[in-house]
PDB file of N, CA and C in Angstrom:
ATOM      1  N   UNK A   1       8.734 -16.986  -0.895  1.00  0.00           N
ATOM      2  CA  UNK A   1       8.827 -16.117  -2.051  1.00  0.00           C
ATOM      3  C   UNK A   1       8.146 -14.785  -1.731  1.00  0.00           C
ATOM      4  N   UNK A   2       8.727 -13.594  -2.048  1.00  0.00           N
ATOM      5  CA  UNK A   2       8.173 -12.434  -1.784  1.00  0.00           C
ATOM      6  C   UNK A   2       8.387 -11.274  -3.246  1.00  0.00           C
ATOM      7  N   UNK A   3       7.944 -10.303  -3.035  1.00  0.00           N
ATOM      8  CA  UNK A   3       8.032  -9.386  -4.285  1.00  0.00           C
ATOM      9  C   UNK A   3       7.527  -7.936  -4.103  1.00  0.00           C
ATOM     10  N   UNK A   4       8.263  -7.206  -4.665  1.00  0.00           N
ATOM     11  CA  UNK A   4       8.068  -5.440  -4.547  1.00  0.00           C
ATOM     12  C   UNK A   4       7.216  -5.372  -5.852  1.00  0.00           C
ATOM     13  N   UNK A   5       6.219  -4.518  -4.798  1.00  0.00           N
ATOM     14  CA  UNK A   5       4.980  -4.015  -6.219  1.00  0.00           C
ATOM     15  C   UNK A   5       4.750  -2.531  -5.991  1.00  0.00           C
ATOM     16  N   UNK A   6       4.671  -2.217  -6.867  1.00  0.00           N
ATOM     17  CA  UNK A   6       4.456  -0.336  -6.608  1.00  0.00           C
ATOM     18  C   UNK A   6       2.434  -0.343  -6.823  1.00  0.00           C
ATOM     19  N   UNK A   7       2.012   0.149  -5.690  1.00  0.00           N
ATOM     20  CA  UNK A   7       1.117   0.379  -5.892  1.00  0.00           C
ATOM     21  C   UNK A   7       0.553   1.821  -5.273  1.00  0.00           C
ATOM     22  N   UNK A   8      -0.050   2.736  -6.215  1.00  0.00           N
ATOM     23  CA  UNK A   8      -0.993   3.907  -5.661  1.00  0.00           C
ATOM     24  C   UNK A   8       0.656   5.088  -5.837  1.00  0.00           C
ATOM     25  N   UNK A   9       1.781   4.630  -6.642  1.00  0.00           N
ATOM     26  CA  UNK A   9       2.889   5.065  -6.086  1.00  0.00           C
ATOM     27  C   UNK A   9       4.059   4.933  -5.296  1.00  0.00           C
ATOM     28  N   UNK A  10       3.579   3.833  -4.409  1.00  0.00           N
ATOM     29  CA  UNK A  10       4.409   3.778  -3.394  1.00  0.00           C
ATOM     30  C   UNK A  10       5.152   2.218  -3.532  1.00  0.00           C
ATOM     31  N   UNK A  11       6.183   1.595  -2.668  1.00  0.00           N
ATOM     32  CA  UNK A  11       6.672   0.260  -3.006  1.00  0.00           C
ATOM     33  C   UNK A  11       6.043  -0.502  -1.730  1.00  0.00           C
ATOM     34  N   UNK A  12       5.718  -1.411  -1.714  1.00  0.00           N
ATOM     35  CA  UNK A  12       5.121  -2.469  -0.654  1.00  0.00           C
ATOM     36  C   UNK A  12       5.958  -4.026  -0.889  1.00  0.00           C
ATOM     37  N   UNK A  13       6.398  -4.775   0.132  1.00  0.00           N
ATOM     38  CA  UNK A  13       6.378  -6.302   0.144  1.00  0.00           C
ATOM     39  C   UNK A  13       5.327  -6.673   0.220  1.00  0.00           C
ATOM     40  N   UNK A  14       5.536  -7.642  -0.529  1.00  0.00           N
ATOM     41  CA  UNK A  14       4.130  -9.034  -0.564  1.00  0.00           C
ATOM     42  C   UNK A  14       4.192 -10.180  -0.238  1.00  0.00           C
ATOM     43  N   UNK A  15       3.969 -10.857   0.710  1.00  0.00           N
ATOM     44  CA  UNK A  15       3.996 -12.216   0.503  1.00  0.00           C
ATOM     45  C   UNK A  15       2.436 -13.042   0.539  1.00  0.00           C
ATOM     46  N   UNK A  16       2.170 -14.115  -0.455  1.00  0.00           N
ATOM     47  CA  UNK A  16       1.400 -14.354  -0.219  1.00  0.00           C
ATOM     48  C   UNK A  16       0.839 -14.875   1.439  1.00  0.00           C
ATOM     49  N   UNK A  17      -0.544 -14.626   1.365  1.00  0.00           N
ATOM     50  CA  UNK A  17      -0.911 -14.561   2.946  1.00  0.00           C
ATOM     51  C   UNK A  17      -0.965 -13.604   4.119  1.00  0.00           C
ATOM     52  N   UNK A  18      -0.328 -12.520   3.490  1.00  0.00           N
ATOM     53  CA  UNK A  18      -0.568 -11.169   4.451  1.00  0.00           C
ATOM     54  C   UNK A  18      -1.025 -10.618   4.150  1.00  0.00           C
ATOM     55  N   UNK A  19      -1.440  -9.649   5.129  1.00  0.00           N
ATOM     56  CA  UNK A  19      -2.217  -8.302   4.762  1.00  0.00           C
ATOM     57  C   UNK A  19      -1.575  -7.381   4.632  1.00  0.00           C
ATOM     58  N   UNK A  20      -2.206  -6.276   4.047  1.00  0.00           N
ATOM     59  CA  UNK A  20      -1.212  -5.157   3.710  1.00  0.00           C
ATOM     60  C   UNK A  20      -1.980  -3.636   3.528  1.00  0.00           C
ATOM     61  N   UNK A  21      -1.731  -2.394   4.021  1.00  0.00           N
ATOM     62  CA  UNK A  21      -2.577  -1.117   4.099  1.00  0.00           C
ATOM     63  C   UNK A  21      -1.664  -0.678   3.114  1.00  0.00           C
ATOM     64  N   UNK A  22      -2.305  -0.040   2.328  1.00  0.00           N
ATOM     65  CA  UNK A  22      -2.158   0.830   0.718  1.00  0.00           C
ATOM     66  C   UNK A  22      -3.184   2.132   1.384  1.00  0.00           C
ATOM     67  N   UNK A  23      -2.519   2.904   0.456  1.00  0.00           N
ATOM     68  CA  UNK A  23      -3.463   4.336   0.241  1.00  0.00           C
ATOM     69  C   UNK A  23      -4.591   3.917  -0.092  1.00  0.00           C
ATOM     70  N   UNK A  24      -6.041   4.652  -0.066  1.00  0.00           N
ATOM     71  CA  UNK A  24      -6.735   4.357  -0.530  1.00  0.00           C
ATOM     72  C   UNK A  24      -7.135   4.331  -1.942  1.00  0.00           C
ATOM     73  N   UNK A  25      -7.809   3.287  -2.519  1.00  0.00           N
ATOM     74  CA  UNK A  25      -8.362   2.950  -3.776  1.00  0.00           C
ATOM     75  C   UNK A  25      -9.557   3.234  -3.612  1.00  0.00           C
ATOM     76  N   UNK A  26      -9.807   4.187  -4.508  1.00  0.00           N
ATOM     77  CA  UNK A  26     -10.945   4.879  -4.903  1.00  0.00           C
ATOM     78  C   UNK A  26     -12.013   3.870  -5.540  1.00  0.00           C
ATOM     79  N   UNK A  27     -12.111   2.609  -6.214  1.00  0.00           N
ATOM     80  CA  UNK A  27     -12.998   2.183  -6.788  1.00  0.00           C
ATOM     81  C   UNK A  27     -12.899   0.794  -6.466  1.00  0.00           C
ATOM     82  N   UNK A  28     -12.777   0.396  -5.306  1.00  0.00           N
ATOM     83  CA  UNK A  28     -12.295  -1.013  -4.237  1.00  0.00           C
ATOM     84  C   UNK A  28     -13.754  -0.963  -3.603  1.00  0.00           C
ATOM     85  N   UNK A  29     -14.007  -2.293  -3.581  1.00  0.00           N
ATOM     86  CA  UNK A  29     -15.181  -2.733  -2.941  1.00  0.00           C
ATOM     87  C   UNK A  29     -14.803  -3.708  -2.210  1.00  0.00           C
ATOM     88  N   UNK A  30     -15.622  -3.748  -0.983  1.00  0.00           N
ATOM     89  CA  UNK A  30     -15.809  -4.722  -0.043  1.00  0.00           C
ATOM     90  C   UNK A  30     -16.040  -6.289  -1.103  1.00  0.00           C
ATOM     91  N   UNK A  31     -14.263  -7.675  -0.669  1.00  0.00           N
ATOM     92  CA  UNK A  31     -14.833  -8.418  -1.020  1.00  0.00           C
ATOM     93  C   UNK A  31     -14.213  -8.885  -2.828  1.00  0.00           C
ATOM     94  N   UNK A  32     -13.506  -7.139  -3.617  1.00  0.00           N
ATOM     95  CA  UNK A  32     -13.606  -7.419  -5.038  1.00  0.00           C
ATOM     96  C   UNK A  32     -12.121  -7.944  -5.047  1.00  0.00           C
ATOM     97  N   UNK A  33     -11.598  -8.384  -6.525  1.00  0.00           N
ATOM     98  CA  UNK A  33     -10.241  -8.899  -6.374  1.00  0.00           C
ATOM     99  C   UNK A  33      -9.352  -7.865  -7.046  1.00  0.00           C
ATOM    100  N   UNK A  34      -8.727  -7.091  -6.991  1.00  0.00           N
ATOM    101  CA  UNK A  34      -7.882  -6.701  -7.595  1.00  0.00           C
ATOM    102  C   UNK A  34      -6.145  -6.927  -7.979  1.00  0.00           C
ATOM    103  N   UNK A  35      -5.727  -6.946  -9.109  1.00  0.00           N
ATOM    104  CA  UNK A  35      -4.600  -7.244  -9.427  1.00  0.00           C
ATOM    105  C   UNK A  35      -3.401  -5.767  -9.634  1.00  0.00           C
ATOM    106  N   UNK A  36      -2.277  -6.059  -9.095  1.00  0.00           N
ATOM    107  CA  UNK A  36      -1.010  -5.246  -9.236  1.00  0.00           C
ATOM    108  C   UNK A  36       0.054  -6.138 -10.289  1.00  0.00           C
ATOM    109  N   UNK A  37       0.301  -4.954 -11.210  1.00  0.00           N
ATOM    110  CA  UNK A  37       1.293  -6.255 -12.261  1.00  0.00           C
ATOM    111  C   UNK A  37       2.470  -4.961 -12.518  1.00  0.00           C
ATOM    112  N   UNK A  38       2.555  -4.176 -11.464  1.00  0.00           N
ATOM    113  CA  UNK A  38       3.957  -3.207 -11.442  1.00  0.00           C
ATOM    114  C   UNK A  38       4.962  -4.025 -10.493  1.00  0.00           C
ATOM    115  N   UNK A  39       5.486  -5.382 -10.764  1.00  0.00           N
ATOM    116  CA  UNK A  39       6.222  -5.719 -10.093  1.00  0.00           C
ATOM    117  C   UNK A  39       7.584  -5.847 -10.142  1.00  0.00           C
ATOM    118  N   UNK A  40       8.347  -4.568  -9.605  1.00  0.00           N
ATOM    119  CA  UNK A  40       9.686  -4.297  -9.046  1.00  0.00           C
ATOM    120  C   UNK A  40      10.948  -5.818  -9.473  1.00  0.00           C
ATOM    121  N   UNK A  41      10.753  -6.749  -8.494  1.00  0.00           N
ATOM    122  CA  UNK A  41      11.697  -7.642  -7.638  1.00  0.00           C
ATOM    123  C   UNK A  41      10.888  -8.819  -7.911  1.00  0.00           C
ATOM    124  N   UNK A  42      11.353  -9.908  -7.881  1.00  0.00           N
ATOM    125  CA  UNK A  42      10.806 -11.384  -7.580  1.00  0.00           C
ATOM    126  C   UNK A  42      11.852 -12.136  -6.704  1.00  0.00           C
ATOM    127  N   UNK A  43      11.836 -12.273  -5.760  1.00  0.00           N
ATOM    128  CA  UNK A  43      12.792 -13.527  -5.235  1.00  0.00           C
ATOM    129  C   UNK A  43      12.128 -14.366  -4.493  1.00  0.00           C
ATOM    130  N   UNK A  44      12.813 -15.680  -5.297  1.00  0.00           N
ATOM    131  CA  UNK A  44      11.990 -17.161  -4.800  1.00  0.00           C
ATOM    132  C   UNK A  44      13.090 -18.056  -4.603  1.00  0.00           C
ATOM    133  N   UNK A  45      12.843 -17.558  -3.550  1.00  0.00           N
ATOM    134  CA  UNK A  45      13.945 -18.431  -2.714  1.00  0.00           C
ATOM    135  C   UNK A  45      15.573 -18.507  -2.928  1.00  0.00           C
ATOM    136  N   UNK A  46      15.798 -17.141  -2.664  1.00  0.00           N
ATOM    137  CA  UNK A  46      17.092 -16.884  -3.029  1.00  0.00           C
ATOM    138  C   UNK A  46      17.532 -16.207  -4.342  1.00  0.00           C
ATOM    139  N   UNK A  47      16.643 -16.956  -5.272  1.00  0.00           N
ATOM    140  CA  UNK A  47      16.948 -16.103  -6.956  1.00  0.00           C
ATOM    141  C   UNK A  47      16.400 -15.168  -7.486  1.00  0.00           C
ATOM    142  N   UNK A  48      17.206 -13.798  -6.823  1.00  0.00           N
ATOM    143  CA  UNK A  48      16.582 -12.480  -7.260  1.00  0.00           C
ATOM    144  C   UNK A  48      16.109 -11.984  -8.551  1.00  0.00           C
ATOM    145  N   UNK A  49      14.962 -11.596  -9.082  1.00  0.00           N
ATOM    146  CA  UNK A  49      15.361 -11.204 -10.615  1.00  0.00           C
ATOM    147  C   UNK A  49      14.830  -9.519 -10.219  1.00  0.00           C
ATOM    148  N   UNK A  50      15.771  -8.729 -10.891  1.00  0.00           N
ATOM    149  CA  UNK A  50      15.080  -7.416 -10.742  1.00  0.00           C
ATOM    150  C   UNK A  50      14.595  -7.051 -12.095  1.00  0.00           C
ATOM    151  N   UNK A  51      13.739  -6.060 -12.081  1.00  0.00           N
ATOM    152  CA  UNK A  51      12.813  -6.038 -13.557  1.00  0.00           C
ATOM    153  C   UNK A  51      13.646  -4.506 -13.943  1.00  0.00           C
ATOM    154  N   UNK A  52      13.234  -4.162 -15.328  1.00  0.00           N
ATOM    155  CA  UNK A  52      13.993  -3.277 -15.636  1.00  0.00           C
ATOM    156  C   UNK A  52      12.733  -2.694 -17.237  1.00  0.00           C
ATOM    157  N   UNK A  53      12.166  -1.667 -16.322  1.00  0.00           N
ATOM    158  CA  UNK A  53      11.597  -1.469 -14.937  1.00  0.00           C
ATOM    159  C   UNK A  53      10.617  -2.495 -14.619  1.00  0.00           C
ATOM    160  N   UNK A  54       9.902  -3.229 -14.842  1.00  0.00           N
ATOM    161  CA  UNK A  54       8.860  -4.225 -14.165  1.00  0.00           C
ATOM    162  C   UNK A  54       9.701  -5.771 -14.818  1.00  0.00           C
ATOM    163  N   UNK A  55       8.863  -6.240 -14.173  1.00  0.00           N
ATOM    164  CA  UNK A  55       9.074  -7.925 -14.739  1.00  0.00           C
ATOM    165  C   UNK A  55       8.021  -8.526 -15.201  1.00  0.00           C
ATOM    166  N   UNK A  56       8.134  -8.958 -16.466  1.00  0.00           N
ATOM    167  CA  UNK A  56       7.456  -9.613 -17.282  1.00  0.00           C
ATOM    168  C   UNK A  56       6.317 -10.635 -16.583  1.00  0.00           C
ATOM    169  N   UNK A  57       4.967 -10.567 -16.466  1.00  0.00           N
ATOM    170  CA  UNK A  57       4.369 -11.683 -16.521  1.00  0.00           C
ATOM    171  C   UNK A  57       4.288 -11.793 -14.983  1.00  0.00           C
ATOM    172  N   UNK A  58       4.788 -11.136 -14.275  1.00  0.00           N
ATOM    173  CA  UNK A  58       4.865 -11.411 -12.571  1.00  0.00           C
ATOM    174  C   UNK A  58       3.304 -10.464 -12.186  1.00  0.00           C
ATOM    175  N   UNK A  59       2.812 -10.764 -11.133  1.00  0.00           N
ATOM    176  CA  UNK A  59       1.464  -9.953 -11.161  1.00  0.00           C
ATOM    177  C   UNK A  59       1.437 -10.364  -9.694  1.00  0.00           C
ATOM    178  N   UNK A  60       0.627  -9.533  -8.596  1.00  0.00           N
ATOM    179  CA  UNK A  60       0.090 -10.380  -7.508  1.00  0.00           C
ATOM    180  C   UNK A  60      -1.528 -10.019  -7.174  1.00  0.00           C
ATOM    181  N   UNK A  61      -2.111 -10.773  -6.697  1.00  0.00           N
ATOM    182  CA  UNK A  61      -3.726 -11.027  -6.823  1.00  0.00           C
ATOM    183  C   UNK A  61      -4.223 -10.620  -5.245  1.00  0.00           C
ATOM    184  N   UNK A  62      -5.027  -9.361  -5.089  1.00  0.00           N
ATOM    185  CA  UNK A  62      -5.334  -9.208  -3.573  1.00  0.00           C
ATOM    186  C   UNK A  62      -6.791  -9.576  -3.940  1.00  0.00           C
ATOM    187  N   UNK A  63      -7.454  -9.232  -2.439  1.00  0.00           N
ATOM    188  CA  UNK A  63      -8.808  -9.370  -2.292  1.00  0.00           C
ATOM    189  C   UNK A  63      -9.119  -8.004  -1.187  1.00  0.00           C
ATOM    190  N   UNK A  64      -9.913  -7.221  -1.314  1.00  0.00           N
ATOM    191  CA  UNK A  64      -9.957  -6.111  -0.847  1.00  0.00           C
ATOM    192  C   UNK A  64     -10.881  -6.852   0.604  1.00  0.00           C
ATOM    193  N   UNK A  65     -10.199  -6.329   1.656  1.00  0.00           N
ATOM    194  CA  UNK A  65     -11.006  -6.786   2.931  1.00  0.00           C
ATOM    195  C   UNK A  65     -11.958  -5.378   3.430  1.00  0.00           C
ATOM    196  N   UNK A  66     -11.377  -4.592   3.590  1.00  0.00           N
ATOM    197  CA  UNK A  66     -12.099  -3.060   4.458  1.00  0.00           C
ATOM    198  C   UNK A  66     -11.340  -2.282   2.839  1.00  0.00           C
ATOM    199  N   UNK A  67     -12.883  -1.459   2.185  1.00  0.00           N
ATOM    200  CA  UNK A  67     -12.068  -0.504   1.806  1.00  0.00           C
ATOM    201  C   UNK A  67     -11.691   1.147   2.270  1.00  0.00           C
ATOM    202  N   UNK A  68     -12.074   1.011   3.272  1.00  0.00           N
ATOM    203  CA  UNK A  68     -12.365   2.524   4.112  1.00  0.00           C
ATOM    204  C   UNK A  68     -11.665   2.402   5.190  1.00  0.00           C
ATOM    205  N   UNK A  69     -10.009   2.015   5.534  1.00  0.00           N
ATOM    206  CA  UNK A  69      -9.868   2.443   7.440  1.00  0.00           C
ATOM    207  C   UNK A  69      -9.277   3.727   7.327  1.00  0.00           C
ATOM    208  N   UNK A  70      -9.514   4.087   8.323  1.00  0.00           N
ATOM    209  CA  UNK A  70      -8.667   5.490   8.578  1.00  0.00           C
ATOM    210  C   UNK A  70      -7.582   4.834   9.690  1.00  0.00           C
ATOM    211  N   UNK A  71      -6.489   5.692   9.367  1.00  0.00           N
ATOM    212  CA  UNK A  71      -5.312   5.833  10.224  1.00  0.00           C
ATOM    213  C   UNK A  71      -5.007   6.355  11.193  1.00  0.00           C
ATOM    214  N   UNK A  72      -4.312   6.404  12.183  1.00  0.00           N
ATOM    215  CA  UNK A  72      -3.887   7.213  13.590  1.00  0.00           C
ATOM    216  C   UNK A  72      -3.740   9.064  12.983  1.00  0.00           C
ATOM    217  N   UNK A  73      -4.733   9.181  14.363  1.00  0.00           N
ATOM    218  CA  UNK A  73      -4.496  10.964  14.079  1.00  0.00           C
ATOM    219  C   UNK A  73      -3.393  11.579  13.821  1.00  0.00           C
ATOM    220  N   UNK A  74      -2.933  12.354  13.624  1.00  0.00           N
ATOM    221  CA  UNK A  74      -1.733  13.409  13.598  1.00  0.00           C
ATOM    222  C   UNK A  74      -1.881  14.711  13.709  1.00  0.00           C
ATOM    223  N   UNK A  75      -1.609  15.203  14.995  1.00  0.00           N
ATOM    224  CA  UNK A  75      -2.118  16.535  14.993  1.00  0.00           C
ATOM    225  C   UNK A  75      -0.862  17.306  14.767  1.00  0.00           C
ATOM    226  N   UNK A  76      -1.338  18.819  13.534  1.00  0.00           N
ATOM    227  CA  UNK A  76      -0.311  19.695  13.196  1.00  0.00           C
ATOM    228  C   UNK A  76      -1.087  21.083  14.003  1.00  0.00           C
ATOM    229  N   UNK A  77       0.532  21.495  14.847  1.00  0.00           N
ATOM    230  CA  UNK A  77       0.180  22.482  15.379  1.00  0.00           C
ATOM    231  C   UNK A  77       1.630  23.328  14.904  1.00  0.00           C
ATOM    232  N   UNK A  78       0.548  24.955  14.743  1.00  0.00           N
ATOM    233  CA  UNK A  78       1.648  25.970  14.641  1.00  0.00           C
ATOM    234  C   UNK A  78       1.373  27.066  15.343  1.00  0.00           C
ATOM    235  N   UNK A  79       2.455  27.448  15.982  1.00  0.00           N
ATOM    236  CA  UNK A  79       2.216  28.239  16.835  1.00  0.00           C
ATOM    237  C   UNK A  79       3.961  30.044  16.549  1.00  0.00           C
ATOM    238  N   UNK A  80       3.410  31.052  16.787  1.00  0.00           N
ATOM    239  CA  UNK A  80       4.157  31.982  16.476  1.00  0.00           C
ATOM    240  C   UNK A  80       4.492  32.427  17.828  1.00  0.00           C
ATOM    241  N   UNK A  81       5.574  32.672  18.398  1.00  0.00           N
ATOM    242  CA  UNK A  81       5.822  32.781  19.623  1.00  0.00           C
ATOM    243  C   UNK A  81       5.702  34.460  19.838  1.00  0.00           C
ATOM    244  N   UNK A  82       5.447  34.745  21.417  1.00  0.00           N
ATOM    245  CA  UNK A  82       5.167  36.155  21.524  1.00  0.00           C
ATOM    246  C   UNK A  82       3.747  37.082  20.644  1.00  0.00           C
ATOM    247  N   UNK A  83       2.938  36.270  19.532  1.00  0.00           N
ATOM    248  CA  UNK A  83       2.530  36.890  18.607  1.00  0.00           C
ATOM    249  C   UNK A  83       0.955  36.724  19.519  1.00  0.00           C
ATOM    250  N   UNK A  84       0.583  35.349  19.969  1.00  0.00           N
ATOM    251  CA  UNK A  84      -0.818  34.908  20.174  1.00  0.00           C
ATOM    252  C   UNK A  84      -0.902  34.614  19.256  1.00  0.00           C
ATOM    253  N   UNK A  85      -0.719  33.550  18.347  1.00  0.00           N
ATOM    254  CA  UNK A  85      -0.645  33.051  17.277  1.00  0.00           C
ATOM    255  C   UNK A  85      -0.769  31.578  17.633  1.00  0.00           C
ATOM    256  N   UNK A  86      -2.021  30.946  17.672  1.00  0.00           N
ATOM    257  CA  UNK A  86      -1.950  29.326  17.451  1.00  0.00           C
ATOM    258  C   UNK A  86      -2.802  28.493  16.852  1.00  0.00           C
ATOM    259  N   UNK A  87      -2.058  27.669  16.084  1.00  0.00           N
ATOM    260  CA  UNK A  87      -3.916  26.823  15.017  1.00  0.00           C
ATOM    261  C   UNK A  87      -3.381  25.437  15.520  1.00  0.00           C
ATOM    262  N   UNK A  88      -4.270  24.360  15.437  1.00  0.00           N
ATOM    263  CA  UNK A  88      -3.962  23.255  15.257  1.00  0.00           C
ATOM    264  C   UNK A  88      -5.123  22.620  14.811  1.00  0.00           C
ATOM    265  N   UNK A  89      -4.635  21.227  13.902  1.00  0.00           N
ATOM    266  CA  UNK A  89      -5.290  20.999  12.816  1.00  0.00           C
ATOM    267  C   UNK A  89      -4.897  19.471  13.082  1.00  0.00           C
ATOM    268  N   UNK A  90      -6.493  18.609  13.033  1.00  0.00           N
ATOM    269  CA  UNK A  90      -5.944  17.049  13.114  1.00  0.00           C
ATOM    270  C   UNK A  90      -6.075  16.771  11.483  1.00  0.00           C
ATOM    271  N   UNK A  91      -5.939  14.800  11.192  1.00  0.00           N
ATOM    272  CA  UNK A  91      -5.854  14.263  10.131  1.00  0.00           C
ATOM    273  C   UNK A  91      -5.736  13.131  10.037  1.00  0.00           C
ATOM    274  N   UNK A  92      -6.429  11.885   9.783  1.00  0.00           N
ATOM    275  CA  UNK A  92      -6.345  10.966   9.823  1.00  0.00           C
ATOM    276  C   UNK A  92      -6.566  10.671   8.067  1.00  0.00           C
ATOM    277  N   UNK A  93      -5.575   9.729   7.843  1.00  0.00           N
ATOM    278  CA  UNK A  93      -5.187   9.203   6.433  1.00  0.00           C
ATOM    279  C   UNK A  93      -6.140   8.400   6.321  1.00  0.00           C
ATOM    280  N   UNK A  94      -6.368   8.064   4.898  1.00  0.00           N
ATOM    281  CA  UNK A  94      -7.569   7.012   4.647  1.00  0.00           C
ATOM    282  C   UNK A  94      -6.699   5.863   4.168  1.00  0.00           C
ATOM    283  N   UNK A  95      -6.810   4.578   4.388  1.00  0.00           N
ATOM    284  CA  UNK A  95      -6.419   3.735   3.696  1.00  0.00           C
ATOM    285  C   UNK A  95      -7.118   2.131   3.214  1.00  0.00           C
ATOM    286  N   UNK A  96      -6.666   1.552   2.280  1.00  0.00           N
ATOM    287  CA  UNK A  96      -7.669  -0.075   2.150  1.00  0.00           C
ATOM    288  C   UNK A  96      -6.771  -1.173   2.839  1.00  0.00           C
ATOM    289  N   UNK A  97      -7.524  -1.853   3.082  1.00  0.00           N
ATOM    290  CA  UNK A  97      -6.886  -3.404   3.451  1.00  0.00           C
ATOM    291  C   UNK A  97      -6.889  -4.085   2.714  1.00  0.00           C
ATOM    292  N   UNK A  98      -6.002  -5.009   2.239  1.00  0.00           N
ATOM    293  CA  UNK A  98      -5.555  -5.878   1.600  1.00  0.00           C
ATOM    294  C   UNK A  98      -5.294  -7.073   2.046  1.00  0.00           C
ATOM    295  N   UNK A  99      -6.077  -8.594   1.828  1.00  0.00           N
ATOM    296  CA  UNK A  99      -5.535  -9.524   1.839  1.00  0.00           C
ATOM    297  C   UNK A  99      -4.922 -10.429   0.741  1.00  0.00           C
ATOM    298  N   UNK A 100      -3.176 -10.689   0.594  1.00  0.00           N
ATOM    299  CA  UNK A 100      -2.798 -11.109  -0.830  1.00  0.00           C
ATOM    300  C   UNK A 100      -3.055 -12.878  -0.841  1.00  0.00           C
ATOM    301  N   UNK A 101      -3.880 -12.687  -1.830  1.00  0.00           N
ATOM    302  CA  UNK A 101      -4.375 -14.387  -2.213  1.00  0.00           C
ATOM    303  C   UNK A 101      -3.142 -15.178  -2.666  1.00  0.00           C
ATOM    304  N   UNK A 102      -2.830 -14.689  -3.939  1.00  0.00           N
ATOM    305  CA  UNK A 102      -1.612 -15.139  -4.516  1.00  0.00           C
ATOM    306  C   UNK A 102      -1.034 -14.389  -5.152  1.00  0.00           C
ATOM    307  N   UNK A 103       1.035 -14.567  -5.579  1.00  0.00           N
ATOM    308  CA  UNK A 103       1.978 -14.001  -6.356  1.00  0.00           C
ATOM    309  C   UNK A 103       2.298 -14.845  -7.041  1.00  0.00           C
ATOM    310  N   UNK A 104       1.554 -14.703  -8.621  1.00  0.00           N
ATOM    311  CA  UNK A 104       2.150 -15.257  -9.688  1.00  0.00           C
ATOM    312  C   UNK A 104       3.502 -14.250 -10.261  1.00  0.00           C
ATOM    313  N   UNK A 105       4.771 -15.344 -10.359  1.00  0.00           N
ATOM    314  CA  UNK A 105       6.151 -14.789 -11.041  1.00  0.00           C
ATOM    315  C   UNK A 105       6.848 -15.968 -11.593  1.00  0.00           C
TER     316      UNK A 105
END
């Protein structure tokens, strides 16, 4: 059984037992449980229900593992040709870890 949850904005799969990197949550502690009940999709085992827009009563239950990783650098470079013109600028995204305990649907 798996399920689409919008969290922070964005859509994620869930299944119970994985982990999962979300944007960061600002008020996530090492350890706390937090719940997502924006859930998209439910299918269990074949029987799709799509929500319109969420589905009733479906929720899934994480446990915050790391709330602080940062992500792979990305360096933005711009450069103006002929001018002597060049900046470059790194960035590493912040994000939480997630381990999902359980998907009640």
């Amino acid at each position: 059984m798996y399920v689409i949850v919008e969290i922070n904005g964005q859509q994620f799969k869930a299944e119970a037992g994985k982990r999962m990197y979300v944007h960061h949550i600002q008020d996530a502690e090492n350890g706390a449980t937090v719940e997502f009940d924006k859930v998209l999709l439910v299918d269990k085992d074949g029987a799709v229900t799509v929500g319109a827009p969420t589905v009733e009563g479906a929720k899934v239950v994480c446990e915050v593992v790391s709330h602080l990783v940062k992500g792979d650098k990305v360096i933005v470079f711009h450069k103006k040709r002929r001018k002597g013109y060049r900046k470059r600028n790194g960035h590493r995204q912040q994000f939480t870890e997630l381990n999902i305990k359980e998907v009640v649907a």
